[in-house]
N, C-alpha and C. Protein backbone atom coordinates (compact mmCIF):
# COMPACT_ATOMS: atom_id res chain seq x y z
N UNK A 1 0.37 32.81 19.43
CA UNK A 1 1.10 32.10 20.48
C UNK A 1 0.46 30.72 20.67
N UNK A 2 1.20 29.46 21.05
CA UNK A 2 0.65 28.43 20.91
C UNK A 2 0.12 28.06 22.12
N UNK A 3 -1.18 27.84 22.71
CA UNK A 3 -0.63 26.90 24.08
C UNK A 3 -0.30 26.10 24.37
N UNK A 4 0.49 25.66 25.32
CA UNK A 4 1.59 24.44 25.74
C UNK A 4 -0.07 23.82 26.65
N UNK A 5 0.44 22.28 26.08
CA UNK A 5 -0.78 22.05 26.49
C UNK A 5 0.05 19.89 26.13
N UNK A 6 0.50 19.04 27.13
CA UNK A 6 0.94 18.39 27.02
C UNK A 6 -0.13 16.82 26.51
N UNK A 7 0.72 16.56 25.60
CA UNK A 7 -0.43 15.37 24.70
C UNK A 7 0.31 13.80 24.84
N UNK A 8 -0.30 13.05 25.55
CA UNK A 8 0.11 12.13 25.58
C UNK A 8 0.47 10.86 24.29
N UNK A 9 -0.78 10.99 23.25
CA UNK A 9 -0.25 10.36 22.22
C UNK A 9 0.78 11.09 22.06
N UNK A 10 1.17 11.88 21.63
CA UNK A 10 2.40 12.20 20.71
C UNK A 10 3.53 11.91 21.94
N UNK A 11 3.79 12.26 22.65
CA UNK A 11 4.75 11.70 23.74
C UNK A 11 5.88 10.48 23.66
N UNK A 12 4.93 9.46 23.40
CA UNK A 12 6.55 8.47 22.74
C UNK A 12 7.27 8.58 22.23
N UNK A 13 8.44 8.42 22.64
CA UNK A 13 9.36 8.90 21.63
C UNK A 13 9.42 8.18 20.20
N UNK A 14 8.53 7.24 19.99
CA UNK A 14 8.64 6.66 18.61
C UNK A 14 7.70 8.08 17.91
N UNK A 15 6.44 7.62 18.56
CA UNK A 15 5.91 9.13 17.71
C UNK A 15 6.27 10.47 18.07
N UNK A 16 6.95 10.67 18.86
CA UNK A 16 7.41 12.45 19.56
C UNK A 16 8.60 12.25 17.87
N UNK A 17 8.98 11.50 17.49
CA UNK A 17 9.76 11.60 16.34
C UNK A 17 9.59 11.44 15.34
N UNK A 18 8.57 10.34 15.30
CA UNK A 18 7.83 10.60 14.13
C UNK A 18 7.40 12.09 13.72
N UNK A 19 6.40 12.66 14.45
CA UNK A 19 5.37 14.12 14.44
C UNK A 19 6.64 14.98 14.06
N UNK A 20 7.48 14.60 14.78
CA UNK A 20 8.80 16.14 14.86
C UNK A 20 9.27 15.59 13.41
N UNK A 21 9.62 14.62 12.62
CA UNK A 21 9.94 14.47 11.33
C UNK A 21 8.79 15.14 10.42
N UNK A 22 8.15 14.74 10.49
CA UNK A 22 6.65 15.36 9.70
C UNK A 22 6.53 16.68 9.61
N UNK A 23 6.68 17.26 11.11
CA UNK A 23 6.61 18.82 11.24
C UNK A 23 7.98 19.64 10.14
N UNK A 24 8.66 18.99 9.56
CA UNK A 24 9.78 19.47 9.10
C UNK A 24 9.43 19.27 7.31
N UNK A 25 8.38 19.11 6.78
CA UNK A 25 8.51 18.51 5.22
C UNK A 25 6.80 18.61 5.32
N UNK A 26 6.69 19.19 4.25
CA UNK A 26 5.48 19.14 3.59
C UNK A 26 4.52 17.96 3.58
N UNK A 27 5.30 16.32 2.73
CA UNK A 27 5.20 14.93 2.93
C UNK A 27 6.23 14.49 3.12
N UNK A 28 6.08 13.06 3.35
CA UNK A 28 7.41 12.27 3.84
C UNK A 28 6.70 11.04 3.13
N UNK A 29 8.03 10.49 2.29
CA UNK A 29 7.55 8.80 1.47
C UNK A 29 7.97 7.97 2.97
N UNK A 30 6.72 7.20 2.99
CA UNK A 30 6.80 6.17 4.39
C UNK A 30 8.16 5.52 3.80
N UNK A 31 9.05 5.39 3.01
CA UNK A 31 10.31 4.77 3.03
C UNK A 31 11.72 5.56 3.36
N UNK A 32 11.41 6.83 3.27
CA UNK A 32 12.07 7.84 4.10
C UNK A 32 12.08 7.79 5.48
N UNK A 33 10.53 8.23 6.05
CA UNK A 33 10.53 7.81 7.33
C UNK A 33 10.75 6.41 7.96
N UNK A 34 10.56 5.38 7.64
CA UNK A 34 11.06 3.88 8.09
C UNK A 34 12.73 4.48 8.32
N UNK A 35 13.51 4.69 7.31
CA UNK A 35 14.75 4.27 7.29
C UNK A 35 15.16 5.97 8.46
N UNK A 36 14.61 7.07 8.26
CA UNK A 36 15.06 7.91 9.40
C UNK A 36 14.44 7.65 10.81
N UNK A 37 13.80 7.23 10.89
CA UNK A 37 13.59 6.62 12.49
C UNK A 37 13.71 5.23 12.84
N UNK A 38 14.55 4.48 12.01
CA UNK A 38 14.76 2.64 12.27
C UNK A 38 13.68 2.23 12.60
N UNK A 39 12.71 1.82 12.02
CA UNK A 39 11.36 0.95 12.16
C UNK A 39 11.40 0.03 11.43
N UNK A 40 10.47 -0.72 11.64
CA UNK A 40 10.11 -1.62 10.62
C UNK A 40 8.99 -1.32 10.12
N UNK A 41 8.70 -2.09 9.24
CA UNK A 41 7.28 -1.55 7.82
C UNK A 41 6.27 -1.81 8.78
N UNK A 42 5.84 -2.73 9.77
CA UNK A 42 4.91 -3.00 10.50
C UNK A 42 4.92 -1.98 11.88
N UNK A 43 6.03 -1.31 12.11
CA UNK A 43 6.16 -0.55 13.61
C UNK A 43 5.57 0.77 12.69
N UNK A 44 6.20 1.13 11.46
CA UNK A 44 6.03 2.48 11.59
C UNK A 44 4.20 2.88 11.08
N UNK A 45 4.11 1.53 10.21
CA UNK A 45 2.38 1.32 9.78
C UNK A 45 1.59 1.60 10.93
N UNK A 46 1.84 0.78 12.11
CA UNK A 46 1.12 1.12 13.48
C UNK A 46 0.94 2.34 13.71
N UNK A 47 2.35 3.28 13.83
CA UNK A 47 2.39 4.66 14.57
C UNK A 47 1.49 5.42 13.52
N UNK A 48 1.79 5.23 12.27
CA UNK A 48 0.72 6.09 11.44
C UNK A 48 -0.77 6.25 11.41
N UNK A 49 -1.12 4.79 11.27
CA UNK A 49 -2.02 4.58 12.08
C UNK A 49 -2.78 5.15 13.17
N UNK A 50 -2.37 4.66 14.03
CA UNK A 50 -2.32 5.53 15.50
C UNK A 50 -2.71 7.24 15.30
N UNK A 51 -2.00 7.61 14.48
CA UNK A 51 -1.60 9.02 14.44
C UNK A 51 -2.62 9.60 13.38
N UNK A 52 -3.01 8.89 12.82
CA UNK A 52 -4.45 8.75 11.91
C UNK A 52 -5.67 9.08 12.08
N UNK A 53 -5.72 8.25 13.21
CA UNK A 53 -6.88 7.94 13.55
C UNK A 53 -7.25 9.08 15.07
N UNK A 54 -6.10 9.73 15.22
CA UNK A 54 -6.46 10.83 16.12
C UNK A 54 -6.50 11.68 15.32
N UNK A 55 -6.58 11.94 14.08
CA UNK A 55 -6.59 13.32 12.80
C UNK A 55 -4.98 13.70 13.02
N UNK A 56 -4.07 13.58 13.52
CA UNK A 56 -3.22 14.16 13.58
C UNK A 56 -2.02 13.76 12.07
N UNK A 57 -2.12 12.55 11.43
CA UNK A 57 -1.64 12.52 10.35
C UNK A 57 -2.83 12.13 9.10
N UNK A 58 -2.19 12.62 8.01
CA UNK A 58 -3.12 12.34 6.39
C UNK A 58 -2.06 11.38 5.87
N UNK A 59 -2.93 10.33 5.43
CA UNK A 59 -1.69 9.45 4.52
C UNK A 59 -2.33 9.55 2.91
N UNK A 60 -1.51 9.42 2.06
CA UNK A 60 -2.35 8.83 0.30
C UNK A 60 -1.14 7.90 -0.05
N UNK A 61 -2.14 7.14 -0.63
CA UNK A 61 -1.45 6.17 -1.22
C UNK A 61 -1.22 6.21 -2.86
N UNK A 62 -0.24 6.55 -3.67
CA UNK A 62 -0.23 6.92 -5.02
C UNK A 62 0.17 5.41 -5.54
N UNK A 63 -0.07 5.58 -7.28
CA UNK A 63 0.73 4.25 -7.61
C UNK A 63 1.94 4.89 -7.94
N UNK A 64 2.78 4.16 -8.30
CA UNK A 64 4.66 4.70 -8.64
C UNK A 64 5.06 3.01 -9.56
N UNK A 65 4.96 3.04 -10.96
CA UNK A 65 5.64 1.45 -11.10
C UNK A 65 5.03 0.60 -11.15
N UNK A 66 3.62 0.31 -11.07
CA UNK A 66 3.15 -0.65 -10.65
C UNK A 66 2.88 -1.29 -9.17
N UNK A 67 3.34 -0.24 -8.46
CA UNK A 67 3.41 -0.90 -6.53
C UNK A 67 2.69 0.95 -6.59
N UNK A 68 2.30 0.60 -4.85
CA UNK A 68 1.97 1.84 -4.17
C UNK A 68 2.44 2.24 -3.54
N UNK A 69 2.68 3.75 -3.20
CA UNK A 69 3.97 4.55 -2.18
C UNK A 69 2.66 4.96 -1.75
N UNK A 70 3.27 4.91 -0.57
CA UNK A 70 2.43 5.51 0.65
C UNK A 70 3.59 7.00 0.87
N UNK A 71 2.65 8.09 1.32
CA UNK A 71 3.42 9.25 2.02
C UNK A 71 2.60 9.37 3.03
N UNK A 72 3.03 10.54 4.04
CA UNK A 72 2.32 11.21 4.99
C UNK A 72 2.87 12.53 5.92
N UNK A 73 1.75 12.97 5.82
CA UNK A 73 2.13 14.53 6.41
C UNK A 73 0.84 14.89 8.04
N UNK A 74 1.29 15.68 8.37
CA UNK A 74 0.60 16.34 9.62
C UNK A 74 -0.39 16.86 8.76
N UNK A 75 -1.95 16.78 9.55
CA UNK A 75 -2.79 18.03 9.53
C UNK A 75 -2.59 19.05 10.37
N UNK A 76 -3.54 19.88 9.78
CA UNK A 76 -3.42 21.42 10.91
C UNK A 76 -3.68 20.80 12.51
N UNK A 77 -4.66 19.73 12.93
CA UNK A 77 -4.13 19.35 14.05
C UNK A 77 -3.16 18.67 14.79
N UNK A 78 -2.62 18.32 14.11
CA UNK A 78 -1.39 17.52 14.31
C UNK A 78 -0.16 18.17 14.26
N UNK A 79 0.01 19.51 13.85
CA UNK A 79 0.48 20.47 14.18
C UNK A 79 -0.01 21.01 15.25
N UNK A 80 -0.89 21.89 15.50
CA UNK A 80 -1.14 22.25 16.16
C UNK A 80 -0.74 21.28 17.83
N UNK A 81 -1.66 20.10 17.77
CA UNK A 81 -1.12 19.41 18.66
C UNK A 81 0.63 19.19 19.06
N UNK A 82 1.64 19.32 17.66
CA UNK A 82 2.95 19.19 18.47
C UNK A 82 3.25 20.32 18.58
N UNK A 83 2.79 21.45 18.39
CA UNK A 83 3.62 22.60 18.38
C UNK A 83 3.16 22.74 20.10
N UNK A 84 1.79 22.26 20.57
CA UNK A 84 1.65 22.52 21.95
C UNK A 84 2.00 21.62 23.37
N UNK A 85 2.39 20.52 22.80
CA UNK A 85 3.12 19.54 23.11
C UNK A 85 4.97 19.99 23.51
N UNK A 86 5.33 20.73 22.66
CA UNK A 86 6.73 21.26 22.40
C UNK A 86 6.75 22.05 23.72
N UNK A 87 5.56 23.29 23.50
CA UNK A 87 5.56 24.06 23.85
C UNK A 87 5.77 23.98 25.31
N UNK A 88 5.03 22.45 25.72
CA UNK A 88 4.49 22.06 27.48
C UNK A 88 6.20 21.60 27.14
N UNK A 89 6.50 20.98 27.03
CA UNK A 89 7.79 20.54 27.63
C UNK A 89 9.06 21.58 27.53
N UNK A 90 8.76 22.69 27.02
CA UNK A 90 9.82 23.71 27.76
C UNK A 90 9.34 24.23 28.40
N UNK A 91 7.92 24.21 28.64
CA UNK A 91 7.36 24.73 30.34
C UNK A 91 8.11 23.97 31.05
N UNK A 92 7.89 22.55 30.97
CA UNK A 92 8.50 21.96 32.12
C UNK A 92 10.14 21.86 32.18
N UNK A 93 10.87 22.25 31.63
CA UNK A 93 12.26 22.00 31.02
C UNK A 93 12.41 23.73 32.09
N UNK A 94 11.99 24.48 31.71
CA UNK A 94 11.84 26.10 32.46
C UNK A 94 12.07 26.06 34.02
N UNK A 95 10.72 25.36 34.18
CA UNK A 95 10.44 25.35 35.51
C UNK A 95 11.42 24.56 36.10
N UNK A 96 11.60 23.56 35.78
CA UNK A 96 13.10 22.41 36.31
C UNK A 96 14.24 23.36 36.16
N UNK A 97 14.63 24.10 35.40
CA UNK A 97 15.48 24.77 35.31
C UNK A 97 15.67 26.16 36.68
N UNK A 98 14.59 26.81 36.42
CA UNK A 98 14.35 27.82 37.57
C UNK A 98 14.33 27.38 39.04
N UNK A 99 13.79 26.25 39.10
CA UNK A 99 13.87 26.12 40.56
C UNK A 99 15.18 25.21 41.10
N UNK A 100 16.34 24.67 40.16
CA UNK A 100 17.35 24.59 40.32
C UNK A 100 18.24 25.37 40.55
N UNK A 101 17.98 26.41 39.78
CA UNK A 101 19.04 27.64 40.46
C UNK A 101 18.27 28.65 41.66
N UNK A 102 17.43 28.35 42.27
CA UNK A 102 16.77 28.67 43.55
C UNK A 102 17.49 28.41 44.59
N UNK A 103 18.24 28.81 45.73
CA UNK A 103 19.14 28.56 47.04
C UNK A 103 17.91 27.60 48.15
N UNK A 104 18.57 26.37 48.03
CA UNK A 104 17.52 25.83 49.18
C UNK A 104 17.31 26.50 50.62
């Protein structure tokens, strides 16, 4: 069972979509992800980044052609972190829910 346990990096919705793309694919060619979340080469470099440098993503850079493809995937914490992230916001999605159908 995971605990819901709410993470503020991942929270933006630039990266709450990023992580949730990632969580879905083994790797992702950073030119996949650019064009499925509309970024630019410099917005989505940042979020990876970002997301890097908390362990939560692995990037490699291969050659392909003569140029370099970048990919990137979640580590086990970076999973871990969205799966408990997910998890807190249908706590809170629950609880908003339950105490709406409560009679004032």
């Amino acid at each position: 069972m995971t605990q819901a346990r709410f993470d503020e990096l991942i929270h933006p919705s630039t990266r709450l979509s990023l992580v949730a793309t990632l969580a879905a694919v083994d790797w992702a060619e950073f030119a996949f992800l650019k064009d499925r979340l509309g970024l630019s080469d410099s917005a989505l470099s940042k979020q990876l980044t970002t997301l890097e440098e908390a362990g939560y993503v692995a990037t490699e850079r291969r050659p392909s052609g003569g140029r370099r493809k970048v990919r990137a995937r979640l580590t086990v914490a970076g999973r871990d972190a969205f799966d408990g992230h997910v998890a807190a916001l249908r706590e809170i999605v629950a609880g908003t829910s339950a105490s709406m159908a409560e009679p004032p």
